[in-house]
PDB file of N, CA and C in Angstrom:
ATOM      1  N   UNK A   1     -15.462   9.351  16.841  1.00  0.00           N
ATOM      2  CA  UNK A   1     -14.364   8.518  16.321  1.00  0.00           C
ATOM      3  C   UNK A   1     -14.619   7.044  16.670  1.00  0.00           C
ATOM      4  N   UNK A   2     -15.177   7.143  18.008  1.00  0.00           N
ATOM      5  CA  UNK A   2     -15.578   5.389  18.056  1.00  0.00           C
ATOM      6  C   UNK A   2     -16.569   4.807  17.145  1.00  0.00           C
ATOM      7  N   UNK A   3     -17.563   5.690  16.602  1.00  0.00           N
ATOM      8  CA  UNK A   3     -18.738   4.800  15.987  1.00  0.00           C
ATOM      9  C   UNK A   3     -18.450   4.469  14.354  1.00  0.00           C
ATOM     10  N   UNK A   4     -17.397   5.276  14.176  1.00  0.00           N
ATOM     11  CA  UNK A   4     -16.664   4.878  12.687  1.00  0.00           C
ATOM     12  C   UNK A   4     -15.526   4.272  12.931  1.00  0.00           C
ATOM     13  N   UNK A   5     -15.373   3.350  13.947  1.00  0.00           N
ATOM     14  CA  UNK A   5     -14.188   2.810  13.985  1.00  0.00           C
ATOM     15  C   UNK A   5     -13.586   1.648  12.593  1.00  0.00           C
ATOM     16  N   UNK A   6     -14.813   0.880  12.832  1.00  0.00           N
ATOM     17  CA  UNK A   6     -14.782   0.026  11.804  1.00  0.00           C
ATOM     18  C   UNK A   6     -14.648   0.412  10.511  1.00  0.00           C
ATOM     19  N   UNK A   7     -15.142   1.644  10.120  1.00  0.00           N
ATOM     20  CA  UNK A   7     -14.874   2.380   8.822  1.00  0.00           C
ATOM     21  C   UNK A   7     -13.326   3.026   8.469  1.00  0.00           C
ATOM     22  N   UNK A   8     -12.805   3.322   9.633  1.00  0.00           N
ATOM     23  CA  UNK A   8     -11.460   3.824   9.588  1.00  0.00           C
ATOM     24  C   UNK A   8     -10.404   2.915   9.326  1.00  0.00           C
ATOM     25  N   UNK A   9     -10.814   1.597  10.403  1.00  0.00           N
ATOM     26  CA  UNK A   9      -9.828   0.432  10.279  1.00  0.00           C
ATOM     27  C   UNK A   9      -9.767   0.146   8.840  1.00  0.00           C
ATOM     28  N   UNK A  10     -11.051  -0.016   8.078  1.00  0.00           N
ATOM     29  CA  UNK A  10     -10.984  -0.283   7.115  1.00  0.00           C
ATOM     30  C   UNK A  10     -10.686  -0.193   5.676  1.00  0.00           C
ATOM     31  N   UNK A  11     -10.325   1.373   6.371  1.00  0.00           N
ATOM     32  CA  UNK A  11     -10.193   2.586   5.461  1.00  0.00           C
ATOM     33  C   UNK A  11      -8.591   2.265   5.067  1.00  0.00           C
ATOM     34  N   UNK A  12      -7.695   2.517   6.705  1.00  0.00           N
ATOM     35  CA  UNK A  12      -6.692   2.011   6.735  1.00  0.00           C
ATOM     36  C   UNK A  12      -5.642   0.702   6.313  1.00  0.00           C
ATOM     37  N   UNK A  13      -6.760  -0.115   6.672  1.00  0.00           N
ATOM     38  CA  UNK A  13      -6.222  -1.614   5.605  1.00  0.00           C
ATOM     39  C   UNK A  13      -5.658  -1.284   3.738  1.00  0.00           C
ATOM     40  N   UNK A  14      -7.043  -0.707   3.201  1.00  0.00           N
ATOM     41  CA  UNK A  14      -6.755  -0.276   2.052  1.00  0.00           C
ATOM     42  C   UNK A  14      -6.229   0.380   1.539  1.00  0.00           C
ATOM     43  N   UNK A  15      -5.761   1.510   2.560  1.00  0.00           N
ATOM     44  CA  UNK A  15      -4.230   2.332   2.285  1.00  0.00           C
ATOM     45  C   UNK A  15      -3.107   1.572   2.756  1.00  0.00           C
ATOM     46  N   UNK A  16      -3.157   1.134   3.566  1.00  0.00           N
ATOM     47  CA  UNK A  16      -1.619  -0.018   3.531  1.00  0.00           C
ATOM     48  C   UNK A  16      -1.594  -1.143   2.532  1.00  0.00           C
ATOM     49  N   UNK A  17      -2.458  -1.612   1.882  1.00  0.00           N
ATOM     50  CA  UNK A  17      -2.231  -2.844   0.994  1.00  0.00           C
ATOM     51  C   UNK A  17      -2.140  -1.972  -0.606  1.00  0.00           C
ATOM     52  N   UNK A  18      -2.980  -0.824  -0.710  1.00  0.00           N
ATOM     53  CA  UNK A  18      -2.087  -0.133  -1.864  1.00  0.00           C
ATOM     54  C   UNK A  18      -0.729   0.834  -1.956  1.00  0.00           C
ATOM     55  N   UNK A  19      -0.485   1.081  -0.698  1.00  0.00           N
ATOM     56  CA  UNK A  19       0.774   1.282  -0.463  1.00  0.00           C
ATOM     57  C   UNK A  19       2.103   0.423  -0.729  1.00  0.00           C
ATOM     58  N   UNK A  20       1.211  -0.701  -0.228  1.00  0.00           N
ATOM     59  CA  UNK A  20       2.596  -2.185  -0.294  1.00  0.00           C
ATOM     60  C   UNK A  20       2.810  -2.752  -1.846  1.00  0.00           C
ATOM     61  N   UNK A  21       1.741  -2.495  -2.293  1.00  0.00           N
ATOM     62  CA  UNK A  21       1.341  -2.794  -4.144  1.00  0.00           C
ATOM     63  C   UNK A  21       2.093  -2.035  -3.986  1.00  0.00           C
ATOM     64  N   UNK A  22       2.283  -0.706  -4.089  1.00  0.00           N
ATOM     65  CA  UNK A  22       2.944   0.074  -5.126  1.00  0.00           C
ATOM     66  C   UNK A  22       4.777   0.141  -4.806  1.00  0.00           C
ATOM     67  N   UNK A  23       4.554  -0.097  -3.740  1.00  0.00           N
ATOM     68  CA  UNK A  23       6.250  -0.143  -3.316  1.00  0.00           C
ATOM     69  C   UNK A  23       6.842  -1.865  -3.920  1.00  0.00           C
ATOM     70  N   UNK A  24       5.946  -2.499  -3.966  1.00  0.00           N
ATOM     71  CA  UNK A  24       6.336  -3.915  -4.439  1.00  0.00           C
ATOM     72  C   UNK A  24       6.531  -3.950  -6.079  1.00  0.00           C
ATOM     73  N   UNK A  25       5.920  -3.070  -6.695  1.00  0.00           N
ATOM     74  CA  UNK A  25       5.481  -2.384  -7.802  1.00  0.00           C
ATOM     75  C   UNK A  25       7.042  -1.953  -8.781  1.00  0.00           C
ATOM     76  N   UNK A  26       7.315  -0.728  -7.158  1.00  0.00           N
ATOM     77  CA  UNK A  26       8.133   0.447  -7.940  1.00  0.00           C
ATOM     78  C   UNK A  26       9.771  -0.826  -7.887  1.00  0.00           C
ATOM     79  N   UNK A  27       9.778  -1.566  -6.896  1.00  0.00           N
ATOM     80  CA  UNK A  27      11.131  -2.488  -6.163  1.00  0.00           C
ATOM     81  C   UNK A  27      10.981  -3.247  -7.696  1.00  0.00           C
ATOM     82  N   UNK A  28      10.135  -4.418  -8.220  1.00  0.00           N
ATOM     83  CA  UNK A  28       9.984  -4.933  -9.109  1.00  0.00           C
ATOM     84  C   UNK A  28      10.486  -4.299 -10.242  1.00  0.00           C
ATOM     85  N   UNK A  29      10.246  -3.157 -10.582  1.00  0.00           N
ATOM     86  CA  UNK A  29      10.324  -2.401 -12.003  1.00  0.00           C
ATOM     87  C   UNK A  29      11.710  -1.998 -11.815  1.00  0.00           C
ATOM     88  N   UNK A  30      12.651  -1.924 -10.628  1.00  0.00           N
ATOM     89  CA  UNK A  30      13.787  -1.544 -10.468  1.00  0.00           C
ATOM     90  C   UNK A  30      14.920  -2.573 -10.934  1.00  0.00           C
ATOM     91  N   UNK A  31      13.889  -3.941 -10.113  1.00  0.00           N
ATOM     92  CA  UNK A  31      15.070  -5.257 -10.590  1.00  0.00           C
ATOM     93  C   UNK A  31      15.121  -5.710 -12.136  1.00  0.00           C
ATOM     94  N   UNK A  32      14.065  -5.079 -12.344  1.00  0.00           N
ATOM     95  CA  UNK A  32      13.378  -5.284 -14.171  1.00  0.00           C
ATOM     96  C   UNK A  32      14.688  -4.732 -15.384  1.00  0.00           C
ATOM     97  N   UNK A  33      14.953  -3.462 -14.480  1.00  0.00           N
ATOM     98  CA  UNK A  33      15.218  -2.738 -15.253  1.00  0.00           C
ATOM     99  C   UNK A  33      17.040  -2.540 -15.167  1.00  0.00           C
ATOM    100  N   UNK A  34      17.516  -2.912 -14.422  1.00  0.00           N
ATOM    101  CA  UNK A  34      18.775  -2.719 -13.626  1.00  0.00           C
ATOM    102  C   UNK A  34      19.515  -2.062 -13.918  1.00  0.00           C
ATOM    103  N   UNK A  35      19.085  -1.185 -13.795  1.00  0.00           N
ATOM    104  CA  UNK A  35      19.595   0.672 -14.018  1.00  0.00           C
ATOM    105  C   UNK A  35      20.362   0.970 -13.114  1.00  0.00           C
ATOM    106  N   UNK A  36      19.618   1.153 -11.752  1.00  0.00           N
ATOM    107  CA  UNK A  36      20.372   1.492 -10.519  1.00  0.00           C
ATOM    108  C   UNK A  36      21.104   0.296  -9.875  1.00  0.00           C
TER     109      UNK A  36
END
């Protein structure tokens, strides 16, 4: 686990910044739409 650290961190960055896209994504399309 230590010698892929850097691979994991990195791994991890890119699941949190497409995570945050998509929640910024789904929030956007909500105010878009003002349904709820």
């Amino acid at each position: 686990m230590l010698l892929c650290c850097k691979e994991v961190m990195a791994m991890l960055i890119v699941l949190l910044l497409v995570v945050i896209a998509l929640v910024l994504y789904l929030f956007y399309a909500l105010i878009r739409s003002e349904k709820f």
